[in-house]
N, C-alpha and C. Protein backbone atom coordinates (compact mmCIF):
# COMPACT_ATOMS: atom_id res chain seq x y z
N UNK A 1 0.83 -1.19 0.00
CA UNK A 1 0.00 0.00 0.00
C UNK A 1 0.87 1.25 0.00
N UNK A 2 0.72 2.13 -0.81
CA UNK A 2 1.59 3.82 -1.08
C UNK A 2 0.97 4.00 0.01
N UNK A 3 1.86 5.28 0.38
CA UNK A 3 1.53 6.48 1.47
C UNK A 3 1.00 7.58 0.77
N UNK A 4 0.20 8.07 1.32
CA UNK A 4 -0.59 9.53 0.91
C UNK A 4 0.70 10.22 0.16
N UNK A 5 0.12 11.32 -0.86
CA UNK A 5 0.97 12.11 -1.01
C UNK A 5 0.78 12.89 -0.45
N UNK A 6 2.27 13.74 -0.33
CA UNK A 6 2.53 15.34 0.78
C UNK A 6 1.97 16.30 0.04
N UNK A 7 1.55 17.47 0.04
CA UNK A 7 1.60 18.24 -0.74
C UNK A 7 2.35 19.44 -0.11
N UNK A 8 3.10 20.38 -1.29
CA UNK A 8 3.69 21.36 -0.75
C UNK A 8 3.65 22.78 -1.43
N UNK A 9 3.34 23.23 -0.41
CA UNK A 9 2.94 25.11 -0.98
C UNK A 9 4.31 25.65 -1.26
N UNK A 10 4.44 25.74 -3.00
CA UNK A 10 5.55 26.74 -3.00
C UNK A 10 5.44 27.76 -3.26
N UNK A 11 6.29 28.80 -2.67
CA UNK A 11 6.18 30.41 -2.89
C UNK A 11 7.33 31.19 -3.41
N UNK A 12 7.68 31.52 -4.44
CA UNK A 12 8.74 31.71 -5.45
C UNK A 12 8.12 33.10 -6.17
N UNK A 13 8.58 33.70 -6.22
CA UNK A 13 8.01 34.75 -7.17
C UNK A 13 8.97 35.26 -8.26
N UNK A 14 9.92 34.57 -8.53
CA UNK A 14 10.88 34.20 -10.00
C UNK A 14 10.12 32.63 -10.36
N UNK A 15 9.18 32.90 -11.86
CA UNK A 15 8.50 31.31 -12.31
C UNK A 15 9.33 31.02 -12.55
N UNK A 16 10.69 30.83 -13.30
CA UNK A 16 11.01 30.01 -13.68
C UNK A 16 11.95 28.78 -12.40
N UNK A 17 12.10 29.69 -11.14
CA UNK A 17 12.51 28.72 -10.18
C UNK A 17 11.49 28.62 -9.88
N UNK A 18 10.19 28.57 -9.68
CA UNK A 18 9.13 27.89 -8.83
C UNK A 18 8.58 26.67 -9.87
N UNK A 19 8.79 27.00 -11.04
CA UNK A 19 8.57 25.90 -12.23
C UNK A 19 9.46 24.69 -12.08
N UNK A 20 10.80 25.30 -11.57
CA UNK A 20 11.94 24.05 -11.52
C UNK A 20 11.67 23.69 -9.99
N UNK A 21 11.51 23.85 -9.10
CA UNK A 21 11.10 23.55 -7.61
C UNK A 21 9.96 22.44 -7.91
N UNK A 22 8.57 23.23 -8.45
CA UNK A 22 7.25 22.09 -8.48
C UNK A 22 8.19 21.32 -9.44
N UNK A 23 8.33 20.96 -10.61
CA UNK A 23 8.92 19.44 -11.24
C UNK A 23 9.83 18.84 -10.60
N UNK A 24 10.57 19.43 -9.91
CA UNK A 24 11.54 18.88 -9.07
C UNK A 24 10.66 17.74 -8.05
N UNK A 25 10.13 18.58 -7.24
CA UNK A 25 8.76 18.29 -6.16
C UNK A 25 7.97 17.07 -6.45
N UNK A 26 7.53 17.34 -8.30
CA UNK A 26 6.59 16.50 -8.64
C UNK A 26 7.16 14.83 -9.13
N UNK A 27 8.58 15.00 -9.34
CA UNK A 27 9.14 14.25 -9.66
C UNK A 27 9.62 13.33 -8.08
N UNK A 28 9.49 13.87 -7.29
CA UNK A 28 9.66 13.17 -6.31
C UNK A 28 8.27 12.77 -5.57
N UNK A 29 7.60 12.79 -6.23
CA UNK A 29 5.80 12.14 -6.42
C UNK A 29 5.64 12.87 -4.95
N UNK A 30 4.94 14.52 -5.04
CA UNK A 30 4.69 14.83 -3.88
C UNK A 30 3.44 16.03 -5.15
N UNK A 31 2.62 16.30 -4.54
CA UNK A 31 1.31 17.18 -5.06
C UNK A 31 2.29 18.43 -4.67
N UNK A 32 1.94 19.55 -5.79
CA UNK A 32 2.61 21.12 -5.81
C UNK A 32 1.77 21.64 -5.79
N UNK A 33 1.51 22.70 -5.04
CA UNK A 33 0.53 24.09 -5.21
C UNK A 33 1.37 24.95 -5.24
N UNK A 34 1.28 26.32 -6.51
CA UNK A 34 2.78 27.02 -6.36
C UNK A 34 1.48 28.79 -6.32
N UNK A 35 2.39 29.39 -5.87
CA UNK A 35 1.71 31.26 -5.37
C UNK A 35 3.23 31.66 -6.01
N UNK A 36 2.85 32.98 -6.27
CA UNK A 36 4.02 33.80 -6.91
C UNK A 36 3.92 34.87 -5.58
N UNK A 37 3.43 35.06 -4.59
CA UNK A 37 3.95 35.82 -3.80
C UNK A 37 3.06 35.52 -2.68
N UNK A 38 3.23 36.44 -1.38
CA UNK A 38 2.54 36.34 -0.33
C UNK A 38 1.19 35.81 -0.27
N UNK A 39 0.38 36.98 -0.80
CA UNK A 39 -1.18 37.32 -1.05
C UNK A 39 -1.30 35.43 -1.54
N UNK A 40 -0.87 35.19 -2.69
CA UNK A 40 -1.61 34.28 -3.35
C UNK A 40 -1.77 32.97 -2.33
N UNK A 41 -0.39 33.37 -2.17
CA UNK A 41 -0.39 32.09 -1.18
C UNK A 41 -1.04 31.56 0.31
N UNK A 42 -1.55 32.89 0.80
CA UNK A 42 -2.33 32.87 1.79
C UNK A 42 -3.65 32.61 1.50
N UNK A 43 -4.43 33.15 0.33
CA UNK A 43 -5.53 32.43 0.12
C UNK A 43 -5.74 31.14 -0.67
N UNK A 44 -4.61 30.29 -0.67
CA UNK A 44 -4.41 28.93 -0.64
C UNK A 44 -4.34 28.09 0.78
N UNK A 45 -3.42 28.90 1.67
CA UNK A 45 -3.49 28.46 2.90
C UNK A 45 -5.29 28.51 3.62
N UNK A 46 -5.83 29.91 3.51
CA UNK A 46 -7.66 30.42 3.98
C UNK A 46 -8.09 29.57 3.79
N UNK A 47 -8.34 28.44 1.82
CA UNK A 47 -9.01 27.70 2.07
C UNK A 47 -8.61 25.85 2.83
N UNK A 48 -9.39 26.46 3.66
CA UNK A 48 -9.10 24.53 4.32
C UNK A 48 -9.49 23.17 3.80
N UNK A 49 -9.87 23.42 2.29
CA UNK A 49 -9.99 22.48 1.68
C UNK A 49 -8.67 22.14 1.34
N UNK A 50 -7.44 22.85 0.62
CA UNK A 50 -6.39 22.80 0.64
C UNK A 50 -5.65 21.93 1.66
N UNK A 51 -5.55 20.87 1.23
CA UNK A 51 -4.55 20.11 2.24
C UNK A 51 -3.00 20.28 2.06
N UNK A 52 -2.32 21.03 2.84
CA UNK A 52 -1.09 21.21 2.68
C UNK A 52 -0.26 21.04 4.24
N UNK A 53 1.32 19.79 3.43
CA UNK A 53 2.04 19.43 4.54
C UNK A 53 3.37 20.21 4.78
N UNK A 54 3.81 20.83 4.18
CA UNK A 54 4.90 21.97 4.27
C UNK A 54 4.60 22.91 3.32
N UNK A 55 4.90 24.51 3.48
CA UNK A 55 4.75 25.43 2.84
C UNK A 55 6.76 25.77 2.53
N UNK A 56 7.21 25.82 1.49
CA UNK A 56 8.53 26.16 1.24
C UNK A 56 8.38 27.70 0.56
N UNK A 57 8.77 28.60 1.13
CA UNK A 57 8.56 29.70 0.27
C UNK A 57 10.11 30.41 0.69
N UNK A 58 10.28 32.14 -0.71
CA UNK A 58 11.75 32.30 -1.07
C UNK A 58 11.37 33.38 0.47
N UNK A 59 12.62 33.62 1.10
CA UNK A 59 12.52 34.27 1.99
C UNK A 59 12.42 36.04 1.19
N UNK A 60 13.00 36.56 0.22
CA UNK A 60 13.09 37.69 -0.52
C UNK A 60 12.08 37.63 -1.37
N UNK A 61 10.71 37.47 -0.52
CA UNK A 61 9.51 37.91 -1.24
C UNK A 61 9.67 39.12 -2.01
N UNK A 62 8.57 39.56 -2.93
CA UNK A 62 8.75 41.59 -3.06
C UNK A 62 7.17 41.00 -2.26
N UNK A 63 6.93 42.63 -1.42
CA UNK A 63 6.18 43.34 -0.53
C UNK A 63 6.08 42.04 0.24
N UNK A 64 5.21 41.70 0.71
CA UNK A 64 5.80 40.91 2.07
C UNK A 64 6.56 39.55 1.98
N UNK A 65 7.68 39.33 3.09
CA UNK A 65 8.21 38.66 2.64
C UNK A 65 8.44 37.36 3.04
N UNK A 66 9.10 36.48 2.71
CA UNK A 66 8.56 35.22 3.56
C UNK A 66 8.63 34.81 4.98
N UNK A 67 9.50 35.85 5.83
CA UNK A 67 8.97 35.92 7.22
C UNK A 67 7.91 35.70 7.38
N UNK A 68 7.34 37.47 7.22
CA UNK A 68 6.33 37.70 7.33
C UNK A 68 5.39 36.45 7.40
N UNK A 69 5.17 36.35 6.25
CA UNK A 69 4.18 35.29 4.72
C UNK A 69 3.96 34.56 6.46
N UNK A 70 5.25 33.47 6.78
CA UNK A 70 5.24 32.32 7.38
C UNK A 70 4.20 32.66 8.73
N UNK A 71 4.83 33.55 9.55
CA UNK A 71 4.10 34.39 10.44
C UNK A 71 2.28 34.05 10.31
N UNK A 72 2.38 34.43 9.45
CA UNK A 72 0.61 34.83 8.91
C UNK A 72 -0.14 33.26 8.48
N UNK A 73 1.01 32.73 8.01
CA UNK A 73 0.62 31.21 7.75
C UNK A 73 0.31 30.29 8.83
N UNK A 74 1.06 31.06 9.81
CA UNK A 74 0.94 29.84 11.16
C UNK A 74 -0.19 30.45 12.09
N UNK A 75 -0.56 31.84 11.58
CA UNK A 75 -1.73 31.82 12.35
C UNK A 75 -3.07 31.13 11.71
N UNK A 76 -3.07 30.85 10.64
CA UNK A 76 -3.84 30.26 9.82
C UNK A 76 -3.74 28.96 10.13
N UNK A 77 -2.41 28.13 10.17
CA UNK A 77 -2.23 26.64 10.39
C UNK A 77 -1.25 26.83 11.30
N UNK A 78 -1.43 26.25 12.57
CA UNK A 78 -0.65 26.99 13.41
C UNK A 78 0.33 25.38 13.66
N UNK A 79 0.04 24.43 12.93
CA UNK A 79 1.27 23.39 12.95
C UNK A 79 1.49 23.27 11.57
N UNK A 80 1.56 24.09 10.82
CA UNK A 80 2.42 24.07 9.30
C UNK A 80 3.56 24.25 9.36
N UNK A 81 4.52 22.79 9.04
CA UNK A 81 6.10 23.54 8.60
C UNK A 81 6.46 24.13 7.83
N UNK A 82 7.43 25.09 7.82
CA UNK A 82 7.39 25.52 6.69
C UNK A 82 9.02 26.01 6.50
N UNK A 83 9.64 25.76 5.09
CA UNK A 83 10.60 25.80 4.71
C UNK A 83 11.24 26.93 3.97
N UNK A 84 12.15 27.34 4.70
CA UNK A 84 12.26 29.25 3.97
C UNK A 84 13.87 28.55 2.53
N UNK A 85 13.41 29.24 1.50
CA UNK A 85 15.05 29.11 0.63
C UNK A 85 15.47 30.67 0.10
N UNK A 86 16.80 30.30 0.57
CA UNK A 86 17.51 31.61 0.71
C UNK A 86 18.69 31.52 0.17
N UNK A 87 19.18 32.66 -0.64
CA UNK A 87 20.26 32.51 -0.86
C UNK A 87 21.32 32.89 -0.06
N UNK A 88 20.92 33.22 1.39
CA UNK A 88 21.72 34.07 2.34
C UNK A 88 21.38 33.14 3.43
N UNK A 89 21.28 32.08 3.42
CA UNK A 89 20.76 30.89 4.61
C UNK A 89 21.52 31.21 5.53
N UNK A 90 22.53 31.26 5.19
CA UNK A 90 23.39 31.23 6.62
C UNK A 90 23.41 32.41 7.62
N UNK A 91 22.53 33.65 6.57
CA UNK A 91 22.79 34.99 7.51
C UNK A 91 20.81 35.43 7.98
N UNK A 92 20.32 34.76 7.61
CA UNK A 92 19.06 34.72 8.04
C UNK A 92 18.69 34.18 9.36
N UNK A 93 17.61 34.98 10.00
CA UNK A 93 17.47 34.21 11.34
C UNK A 93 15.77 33.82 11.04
N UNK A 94 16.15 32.38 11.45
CA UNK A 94 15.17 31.27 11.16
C UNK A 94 14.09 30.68 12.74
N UNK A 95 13.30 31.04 13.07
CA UNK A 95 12.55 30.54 14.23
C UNK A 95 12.85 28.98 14.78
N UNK A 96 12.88 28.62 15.32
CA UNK A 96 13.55 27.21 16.01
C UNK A 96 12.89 26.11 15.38
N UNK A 97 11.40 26.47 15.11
CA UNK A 97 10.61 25.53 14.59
C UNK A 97 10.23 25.55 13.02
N UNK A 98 11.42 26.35 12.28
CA UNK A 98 11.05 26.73 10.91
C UNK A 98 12.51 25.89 10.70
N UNK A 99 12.68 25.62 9.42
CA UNK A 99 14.06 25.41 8.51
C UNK A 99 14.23 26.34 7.42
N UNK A 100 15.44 26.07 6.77
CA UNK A 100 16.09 26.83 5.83
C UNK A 100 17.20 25.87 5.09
N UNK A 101 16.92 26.25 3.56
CA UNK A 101 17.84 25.72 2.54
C UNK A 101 18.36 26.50 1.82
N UNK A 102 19.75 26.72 1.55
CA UNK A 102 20.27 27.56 0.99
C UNK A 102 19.87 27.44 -0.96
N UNK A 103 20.06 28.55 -1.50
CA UNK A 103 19.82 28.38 -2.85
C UNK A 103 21.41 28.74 -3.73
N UNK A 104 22.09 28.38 -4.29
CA UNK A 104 21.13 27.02 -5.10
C UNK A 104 21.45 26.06 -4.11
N UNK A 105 20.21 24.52 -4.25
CA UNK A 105 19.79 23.63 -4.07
C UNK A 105 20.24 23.04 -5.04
N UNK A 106 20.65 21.65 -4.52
CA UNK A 106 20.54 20.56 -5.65
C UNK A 106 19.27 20.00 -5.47
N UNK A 107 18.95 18.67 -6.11
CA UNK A 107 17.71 18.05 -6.01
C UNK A 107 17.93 17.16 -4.85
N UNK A 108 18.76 16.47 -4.57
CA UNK A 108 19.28 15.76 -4.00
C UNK A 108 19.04 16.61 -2.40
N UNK A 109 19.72 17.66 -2.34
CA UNK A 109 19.74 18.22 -0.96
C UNK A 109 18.12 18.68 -0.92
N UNK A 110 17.72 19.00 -2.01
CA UNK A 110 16.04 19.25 -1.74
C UNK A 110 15.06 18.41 -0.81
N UNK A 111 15.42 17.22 -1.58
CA UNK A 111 14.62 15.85 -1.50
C UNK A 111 14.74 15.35 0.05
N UNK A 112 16.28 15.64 0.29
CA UNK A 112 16.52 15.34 1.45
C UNK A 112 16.02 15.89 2.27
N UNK A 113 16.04 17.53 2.12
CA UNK A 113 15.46 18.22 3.51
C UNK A 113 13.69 17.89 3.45
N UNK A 114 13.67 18.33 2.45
CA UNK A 114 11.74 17.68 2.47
C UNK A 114 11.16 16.53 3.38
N UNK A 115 12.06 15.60 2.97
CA UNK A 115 11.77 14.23 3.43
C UNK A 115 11.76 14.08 4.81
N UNK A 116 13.55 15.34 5.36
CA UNK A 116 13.69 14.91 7.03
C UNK A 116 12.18 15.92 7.17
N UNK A 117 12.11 16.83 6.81
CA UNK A 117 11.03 18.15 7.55
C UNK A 117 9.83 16.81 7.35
N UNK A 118 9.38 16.41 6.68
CA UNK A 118 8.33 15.68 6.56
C UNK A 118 8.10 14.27 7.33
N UNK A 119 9.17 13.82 7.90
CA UNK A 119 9.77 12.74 8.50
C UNK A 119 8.96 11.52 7.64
């Protein structure tokens, strides 16, 4: 018997990395819902039909940004993980209960962190 698939909210607001993220994603047989910025992505999170198991979004939103975004997400789902990618990972400060992947990503290190965040 398969296991459910995960699904994961990505938030990218450069398509052509949120295009290579979801195939990446999809190729590792997990459901993609992708937002090009804050807004969109929160009224993906509003509706609770939306089943979503990690939200990965770019921390250098434009206008709000994925702090923020996450912030607002967890008052909405207040046990959503959620995965910030940055190209400044190492100089970002990340909440204890959030992660962070530096960009670039391989697929490999993708897959991996997904998988541990997802256990």
């Amino acid at each position: 018997m398969s296991t459910p698939t995960s699904t994961i909210l990505v938030v990218e607001d450069d398509d052509i990395v949120r295009m290579l993220i979801a195939d990446v994603l999809e190729e590792l047989e997990f459901k993609v819902l992708e937002a090009e910025d804050g807004d969109a992505a929160l009224e993906l999170l509003e509706d609770m039909n939306n089943h979503i198991d990690l939200m990965m979004t770019d921390h250098g939103l434009p206008g709000m940004n994925g702090r923020e975004l996450a912030t607002k997400a967890r008052e909405l789902r207040p046990a959503l993980p959620i995965l910030f990618a940055s190209g400044y990972a190492e100089s970002i400060d990340v909440p204890k209960d959030m992660h962070v992947i530096g960009k670039p990503f391989s697929i490999d290190q993708l897959r991996d962190k997904v998988k541990t965040i997802l256990g």
